[in-house]
Protein backbone atom coordinates (compact mmCIF):
# COMPACT_ATOMS: atom_id res chain seq x y z
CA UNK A 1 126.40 137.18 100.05
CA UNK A 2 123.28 137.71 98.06
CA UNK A 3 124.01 134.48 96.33
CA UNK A 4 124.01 132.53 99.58
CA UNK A 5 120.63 134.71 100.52
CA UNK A 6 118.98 133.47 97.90
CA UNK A 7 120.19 130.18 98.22
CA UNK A 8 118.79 129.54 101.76
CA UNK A 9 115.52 130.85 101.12
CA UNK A 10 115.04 128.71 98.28
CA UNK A 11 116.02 125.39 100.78
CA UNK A 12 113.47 127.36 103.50
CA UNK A 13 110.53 127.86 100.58
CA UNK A 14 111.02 123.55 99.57
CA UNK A 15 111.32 122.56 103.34
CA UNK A 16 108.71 124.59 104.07
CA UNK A 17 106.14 122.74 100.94
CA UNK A 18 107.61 119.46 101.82
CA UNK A 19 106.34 120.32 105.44
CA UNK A 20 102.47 120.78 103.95
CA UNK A 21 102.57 117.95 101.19
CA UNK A 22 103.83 115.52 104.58
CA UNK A 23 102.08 117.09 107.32
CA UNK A 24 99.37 113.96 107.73
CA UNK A 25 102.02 111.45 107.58
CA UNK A 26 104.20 113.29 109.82
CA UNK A 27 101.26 113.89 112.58
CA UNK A 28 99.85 110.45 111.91
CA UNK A 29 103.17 109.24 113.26
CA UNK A 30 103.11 111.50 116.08
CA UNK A 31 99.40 110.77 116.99
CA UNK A 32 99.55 107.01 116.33
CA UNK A 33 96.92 106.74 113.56
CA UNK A 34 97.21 103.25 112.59
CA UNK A 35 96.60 102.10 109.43
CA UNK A 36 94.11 99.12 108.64
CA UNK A 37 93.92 97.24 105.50
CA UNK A 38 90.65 96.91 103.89
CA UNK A 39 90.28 93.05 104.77
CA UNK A 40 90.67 93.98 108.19
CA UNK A 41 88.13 96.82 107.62
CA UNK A 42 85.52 94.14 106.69
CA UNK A 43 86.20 92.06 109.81
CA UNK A 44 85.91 95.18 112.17
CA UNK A 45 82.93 96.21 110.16
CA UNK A 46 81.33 93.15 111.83
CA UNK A 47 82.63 92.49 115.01
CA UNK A 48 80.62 93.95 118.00
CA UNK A 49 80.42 96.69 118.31
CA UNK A 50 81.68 97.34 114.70
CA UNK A 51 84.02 100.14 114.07
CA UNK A 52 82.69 103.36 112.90
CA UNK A 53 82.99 103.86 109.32
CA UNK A 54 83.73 107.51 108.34
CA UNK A 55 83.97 108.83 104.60
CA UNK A 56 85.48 111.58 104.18
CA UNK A 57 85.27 112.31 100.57
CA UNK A 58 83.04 114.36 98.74
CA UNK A 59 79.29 114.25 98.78
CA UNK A 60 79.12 113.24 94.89
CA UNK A 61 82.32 110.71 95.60
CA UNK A 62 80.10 109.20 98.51
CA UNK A 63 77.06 108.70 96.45
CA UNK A 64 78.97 106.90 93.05
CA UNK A 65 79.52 104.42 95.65
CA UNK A 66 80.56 103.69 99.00
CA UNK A 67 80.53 100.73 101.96
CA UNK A 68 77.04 100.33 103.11
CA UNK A 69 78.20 100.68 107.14
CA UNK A 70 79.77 104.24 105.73
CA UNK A 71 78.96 107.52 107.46
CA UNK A 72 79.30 110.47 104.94
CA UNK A 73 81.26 113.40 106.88
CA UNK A 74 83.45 115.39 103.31
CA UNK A 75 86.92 116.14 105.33
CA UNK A 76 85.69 119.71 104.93
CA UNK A 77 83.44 119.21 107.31
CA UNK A 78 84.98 116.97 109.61
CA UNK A 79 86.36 119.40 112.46
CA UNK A 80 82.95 120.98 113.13
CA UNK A 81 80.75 117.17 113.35
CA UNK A 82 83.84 115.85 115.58
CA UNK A 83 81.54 115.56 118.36
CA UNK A 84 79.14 113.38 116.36
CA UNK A 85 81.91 110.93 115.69
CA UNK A 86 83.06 111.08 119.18
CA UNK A 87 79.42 109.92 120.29
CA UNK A 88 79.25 107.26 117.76
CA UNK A 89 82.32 105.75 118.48
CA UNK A 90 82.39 106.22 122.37
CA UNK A 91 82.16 102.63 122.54
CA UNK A 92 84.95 101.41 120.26
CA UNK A 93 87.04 102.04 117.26
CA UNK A 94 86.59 104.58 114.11
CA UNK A 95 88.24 103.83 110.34
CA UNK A 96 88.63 106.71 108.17
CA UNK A 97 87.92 106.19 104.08
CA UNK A 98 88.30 108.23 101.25
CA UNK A 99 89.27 107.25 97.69
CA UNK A 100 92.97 106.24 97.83
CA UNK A 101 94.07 107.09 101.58
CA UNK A 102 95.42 110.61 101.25
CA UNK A 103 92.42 112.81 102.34
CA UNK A 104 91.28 110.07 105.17
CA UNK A 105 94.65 110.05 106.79
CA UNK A 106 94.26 114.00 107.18
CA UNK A 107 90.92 112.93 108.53
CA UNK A 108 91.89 110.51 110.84
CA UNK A 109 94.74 113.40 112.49
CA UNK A 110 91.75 115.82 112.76
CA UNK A 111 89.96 112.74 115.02
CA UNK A 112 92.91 111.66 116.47
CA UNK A 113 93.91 115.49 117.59
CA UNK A 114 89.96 115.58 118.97
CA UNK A 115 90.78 113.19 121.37
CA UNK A 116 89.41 110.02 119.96
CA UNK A 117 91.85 107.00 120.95
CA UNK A 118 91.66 104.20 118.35
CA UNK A 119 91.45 105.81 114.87
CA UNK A 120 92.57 104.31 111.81
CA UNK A 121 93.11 105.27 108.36
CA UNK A 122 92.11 102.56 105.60
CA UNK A 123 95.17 101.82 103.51
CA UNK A 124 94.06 102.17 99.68
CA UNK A 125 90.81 103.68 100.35
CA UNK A 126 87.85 103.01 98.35
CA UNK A 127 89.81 102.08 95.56
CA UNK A 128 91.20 99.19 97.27
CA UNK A 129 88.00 98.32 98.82
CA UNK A 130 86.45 97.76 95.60
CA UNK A 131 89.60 96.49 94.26
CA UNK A 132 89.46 93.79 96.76
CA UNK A 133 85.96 93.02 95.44
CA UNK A 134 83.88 94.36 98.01
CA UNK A 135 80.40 95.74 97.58
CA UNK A 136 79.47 99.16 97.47
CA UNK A 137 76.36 101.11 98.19
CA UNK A 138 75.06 103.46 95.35
């Protein structure tokens, strides 16, 4: 009996960290975050209005280099400047960055949970933005 104890709260304990390590890509599903390529990122960036442009990474990460339209809000901080993303983007779209997609798509379920409609998370993050040969802001 004890060995079937154990047993189950072993399978509880790795549901249970597979729950955390997927938790954005389960409520991105949930929520509808979309993701959006980094070519498509540049297009939005100019369309009118553009899309907002936020960067969640770290303020060090944002200033090695980072799209010029960027807004620097570190995921740490996103839940308490929600509102100032809600203003900016009241008339249109918001893309969430960071370096490789993880920490933005987290991002982008904090925005999307806040309310804010069309939210996207940028597939391959900065990495793939300069990747893709686009220029960054130092």
């Amino acid at each position: 009996m004890a060995e079937l104890a154990d047993n189950s709260l072993q399978w509880l304990v790795m549901l249970m960290f597979l729950g955390f390590i997927l938790r954005g890509h389960i409520f991105s599903r949930i929520l509808g975050v979309e993701k959006l390529t980094v070519h498509e990122l540049n297009s939005k960036l100019s369309s009118k209005p553009p899309i907002v442009l936020v960067d969640v990474r770290t303020p060090a990460e944002f200033e090695a280099g980072h799209a010029a339209a960027a807004l620097s809000i570190p995921l740490s901080e996103l839940k308490r400047r929600v509102d100032e993303v809600k203003q900016l983007a009241s008339q249109g779209e918001v893309a969430v960055v960071c370096r490789s997609g993880s920490r933005s798509l987290n991002g982008s379920v904090v925005l999307k949970r806040a309310g804010i409609e069309h939210v996207y998370n940028v597939d391959g993050g900065m990495i793939q933005w300069q990747g893709q040969g686009y220029p960054v802001r130092k």
